[in-house]
Protein backbone atom coordinates (compact mmCIF):
# COMPACT_ATOMS: atom_id res chain seq x y z
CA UNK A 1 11.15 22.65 42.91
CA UNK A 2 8.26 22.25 40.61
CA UNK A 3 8.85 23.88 37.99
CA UNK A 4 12.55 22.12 37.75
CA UNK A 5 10.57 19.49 37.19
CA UNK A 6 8.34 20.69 34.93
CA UNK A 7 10.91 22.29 32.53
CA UNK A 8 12.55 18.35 32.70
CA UNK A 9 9.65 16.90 31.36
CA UNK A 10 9.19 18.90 28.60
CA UNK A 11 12.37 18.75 27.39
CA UNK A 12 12.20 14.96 27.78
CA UNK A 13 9.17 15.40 25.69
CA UNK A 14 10.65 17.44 23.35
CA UNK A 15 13.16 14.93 22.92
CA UNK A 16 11.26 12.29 22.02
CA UNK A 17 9.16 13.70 19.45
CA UNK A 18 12.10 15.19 17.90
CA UNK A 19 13.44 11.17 17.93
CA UNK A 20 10.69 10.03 16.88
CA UNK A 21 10.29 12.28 14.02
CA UNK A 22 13.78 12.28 12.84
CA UNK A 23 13.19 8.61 11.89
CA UNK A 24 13.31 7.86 8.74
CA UNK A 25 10.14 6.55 6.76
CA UNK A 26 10.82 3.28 4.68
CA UNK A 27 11.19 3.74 0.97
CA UNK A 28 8.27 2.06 -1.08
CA UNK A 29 10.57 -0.87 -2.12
CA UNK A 30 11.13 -1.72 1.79
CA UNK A 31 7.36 -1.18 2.35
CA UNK A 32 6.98 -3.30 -0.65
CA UNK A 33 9.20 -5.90 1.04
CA UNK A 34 7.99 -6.07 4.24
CA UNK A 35 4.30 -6.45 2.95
CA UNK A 36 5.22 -9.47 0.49
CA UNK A 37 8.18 -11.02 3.39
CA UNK A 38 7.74 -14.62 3.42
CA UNK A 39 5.47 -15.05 0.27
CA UNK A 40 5.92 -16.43 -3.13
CA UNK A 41 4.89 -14.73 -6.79
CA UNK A 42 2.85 -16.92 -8.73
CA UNK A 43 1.80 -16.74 -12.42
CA UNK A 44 1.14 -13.01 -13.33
CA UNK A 45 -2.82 -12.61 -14.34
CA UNK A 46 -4.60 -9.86 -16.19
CA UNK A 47 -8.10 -9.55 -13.86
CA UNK A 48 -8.90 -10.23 -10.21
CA UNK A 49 -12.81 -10.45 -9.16
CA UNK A 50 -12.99 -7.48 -7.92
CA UNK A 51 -15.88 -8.36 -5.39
CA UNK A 52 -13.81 -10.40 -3.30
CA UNK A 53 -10.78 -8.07 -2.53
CA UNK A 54 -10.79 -7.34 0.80
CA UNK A 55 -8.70 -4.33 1.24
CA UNK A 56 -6.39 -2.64 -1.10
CA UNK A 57 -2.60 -0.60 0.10
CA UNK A 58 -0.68 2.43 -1.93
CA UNK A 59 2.95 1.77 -1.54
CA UNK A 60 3.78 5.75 -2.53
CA UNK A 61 5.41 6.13 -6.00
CA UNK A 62 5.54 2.24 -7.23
CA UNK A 63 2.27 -0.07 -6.74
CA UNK A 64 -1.11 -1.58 -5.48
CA UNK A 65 -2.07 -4.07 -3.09
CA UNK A 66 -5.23 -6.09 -3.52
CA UNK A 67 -5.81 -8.54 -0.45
CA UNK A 68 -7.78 -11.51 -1.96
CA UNK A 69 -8.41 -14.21 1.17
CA UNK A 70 -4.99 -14.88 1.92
CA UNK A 71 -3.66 -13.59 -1.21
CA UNK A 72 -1.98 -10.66 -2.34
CA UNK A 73 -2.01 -9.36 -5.82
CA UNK A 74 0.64 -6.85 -6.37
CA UNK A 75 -0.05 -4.44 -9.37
CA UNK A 76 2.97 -2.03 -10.76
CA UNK A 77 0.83 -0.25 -13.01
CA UNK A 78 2.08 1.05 -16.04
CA UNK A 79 1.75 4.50 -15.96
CA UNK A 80 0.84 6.80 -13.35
CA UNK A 81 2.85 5.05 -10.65
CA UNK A 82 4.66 8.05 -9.66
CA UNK A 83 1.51 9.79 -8.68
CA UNK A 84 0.45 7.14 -6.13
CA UNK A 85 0.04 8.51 -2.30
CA UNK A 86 -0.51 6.65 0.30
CA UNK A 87 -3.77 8.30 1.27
CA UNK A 88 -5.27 8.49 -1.80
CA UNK A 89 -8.56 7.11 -2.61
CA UNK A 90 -9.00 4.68 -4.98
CA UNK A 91 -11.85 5.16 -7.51
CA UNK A 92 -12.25 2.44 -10.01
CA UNK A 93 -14.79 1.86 -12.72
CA UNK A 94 -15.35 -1.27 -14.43
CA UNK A 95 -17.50 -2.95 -17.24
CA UNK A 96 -18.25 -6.29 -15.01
CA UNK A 97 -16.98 -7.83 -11.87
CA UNK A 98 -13.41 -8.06 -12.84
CA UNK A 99 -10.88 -5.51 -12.44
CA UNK A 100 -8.27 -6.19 -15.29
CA UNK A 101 -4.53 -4.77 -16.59
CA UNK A 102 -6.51 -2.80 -18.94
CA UNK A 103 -8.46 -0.45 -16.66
CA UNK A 104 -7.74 2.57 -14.87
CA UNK A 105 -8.36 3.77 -11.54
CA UNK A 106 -8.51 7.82 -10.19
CA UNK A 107 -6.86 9.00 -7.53
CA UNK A 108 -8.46 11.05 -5.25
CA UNK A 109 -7.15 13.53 -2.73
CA UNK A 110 -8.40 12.47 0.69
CA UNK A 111 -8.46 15.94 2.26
CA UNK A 112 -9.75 18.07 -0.34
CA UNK A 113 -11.65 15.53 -2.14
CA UNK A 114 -10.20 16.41 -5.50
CA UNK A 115 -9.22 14.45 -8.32
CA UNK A 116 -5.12 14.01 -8.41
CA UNK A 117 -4.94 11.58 -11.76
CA UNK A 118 -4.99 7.84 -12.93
CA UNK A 119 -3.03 5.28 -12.77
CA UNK A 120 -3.17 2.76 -15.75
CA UNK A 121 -3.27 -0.76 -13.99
CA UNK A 122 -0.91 -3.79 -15.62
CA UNK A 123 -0.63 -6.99 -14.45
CA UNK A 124 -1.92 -8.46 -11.36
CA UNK A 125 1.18 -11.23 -9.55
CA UNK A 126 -0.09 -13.41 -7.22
CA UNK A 127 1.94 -13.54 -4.06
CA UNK A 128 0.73 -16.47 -1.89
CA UNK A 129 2.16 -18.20 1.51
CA UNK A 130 4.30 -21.31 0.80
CA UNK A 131 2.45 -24.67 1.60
CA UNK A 132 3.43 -26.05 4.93
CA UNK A 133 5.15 -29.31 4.89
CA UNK A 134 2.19 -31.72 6.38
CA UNK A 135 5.06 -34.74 6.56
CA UNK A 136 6.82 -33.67 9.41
C-alpha cells in the first residue's frame, strides 16, 4: 500500500513542476508594464544623482530601472539594449555624482564574473504616482 502511495505523490509532483515550468515568462514590455502600472511619465531628463538611487531592475532586451524615493526613472538606452539580462551586474563609471544619457554602463556576467558589453544610456523619464485628490 505504500508504495501506491508513494508512486502518487511523485507523479503529483511531477506534475506540478512540469505546470509550473510550462508557464510562460512575461515578455519585457509586460514586465515593463507591470513595473510602471498606475504611474505617470514626466518630463524626460538627461542625469539622475546617482547617490540616491535606491535599487536599479534589467527588464531583459529593452531597459533600466532606477528607483529614486518613490520614483522611477526608466532608461531605454540607445544602444546595447539587446544585450541586457536580467542578472547582469551593473558597472557604471562616472565623472561626478550624476549618472547622465551620455554615459555607459558594463554588463557583467553574474556567474562567471565576466564582462558581457555596454549599454549606452539615453534619457532618463520620470514615472511618478499621481497626486491623490486631498478634496474628497
Amino acid at each position: 500500500m505504500k508504495k501506491p502511495l508513494l508512486l502518487v505523490g511523485v507523479a503529483l509532483t511531477l506534475t506540478t513542476a512540469a505546470a509550473s515550468a510550462a508557464k510562460p515568462q512575461p515578455t519585457p514590455d509586460e514586465q515593463l508594464q507591470t513595473a510602471l502600472a498606475g504611474r505617470v511619465a514626466g518630463k524626460p531628463t538627461s542625469c539622475i544623482n546617482l547617490a540616491s538611487v535606491t535599487s536599479t531592475r534589467i527588464i531583459d532586451g529593452k531597459a533600466i530601472l532606477y528607483r529614486v524615493g518613490g520614483r522611477l526613472y526608466l532608461n531605454e538606452p540607445r544602444s546595447g539594449a539587446p544585450s541586457l539580462r536580467d542578472d547582469d551586474i551593473l558597472v557604471t563609471n562616472t565623472i561626478g555624482s550624476q549618472l547622465c544619457s551620455i554615459d555607459t554602463v558594463r554588463l557583467v556576467d553574474r556567474a562567471s564574473q565576466f564582462p558581457r558589453g555596454f549599454v549606452s544610456l539615453g534619457d532618463f523619464v520620470p514615472y511618478t504616482m499621481p497626486a491623490k485628490d486631498t478634496l474628497r
